[in-house]
Protein backbone atom coordinates (compact mmCIF):
# COMPACT_ATOMS: atom_id res chain seq x y z
CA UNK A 1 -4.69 -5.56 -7.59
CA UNK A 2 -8.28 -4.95 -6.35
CA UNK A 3 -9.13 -8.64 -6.43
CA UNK A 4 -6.14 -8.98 -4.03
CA UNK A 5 -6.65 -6.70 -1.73
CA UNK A 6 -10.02 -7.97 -1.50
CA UNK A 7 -8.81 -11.56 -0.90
CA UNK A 8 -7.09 -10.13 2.40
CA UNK A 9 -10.06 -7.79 3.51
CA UNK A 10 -7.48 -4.81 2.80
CA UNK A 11 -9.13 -1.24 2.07
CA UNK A 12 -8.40 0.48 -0.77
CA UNK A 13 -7.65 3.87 0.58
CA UNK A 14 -7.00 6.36 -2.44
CA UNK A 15 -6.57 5.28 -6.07
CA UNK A 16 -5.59 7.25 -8.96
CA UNK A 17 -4.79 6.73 -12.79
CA UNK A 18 -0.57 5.36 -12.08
CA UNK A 19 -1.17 4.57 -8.35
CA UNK A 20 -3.35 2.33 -6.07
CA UNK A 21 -3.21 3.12 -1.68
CA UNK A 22 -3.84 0.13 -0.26
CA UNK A 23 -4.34 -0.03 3.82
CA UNK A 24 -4.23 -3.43 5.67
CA UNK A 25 -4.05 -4.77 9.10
CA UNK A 26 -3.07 -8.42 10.46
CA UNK A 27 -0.69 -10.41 11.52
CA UNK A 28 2.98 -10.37 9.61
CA UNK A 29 2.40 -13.24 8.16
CA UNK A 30 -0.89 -12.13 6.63
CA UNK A 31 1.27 -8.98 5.42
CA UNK A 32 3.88 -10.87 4.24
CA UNK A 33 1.60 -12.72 2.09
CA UNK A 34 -0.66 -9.89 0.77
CA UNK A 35 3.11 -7.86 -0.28
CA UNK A 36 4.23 -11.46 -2.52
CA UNK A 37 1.06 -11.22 -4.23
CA UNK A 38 0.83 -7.42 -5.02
CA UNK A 39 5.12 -7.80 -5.68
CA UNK A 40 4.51 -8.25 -10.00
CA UNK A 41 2.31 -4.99 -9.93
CA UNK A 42 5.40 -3.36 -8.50
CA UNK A 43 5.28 -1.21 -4.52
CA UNK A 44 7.10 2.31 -4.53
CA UNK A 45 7.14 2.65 -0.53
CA UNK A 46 5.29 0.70 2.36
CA UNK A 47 5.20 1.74 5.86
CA UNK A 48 4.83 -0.55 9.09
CA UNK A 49 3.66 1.49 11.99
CA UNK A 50 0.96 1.99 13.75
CA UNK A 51 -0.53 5.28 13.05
CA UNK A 52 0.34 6.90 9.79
CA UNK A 53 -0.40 9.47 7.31
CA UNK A 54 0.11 9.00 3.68
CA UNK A 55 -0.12 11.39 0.99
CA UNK A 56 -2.23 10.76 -2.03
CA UNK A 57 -1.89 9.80 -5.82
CA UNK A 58 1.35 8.76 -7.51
CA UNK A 59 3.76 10.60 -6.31
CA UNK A 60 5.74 8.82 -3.33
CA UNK A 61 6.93 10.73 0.33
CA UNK A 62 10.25 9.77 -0.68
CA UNK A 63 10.10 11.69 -4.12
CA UNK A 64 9.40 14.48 -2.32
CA UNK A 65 12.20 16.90 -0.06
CA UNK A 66 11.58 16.94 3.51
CA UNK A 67 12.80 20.03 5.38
């Protein structure tokens, strides 16, 4: 996973022992390409936006209840 995100100069935000945050910017191809190569390893949520906050370690926003 690290070696990938590398490849397309993504950041490696937060990482933890069940869960890696990955941030990257670029076009939608570029994005398309980067989420077919990290698809094996498996993605719990992504977000497209422009700016966002996401919470850290493995737990996923949509595990959680929003009120």
């Amino acid at each position: 996973v690290l070696e990938t995100v590398q490849l397309f100069r993504a950041k490696v935000v937060d990482v933890s022992p069940e869960a890696v945050t990955v941030e990257a910017t670029g076009t939608s191809d570029k994005l398309a390409a980067l989420l077919r190569m990290l698809e094996p390893y498996g993605i719990r949520e992504m977000v497209k936006s422009g700016m966002v906050a996401v919470g850290r370690g493995p737990r996923s926003i949509t595990a959680t209840a929003v009120r």
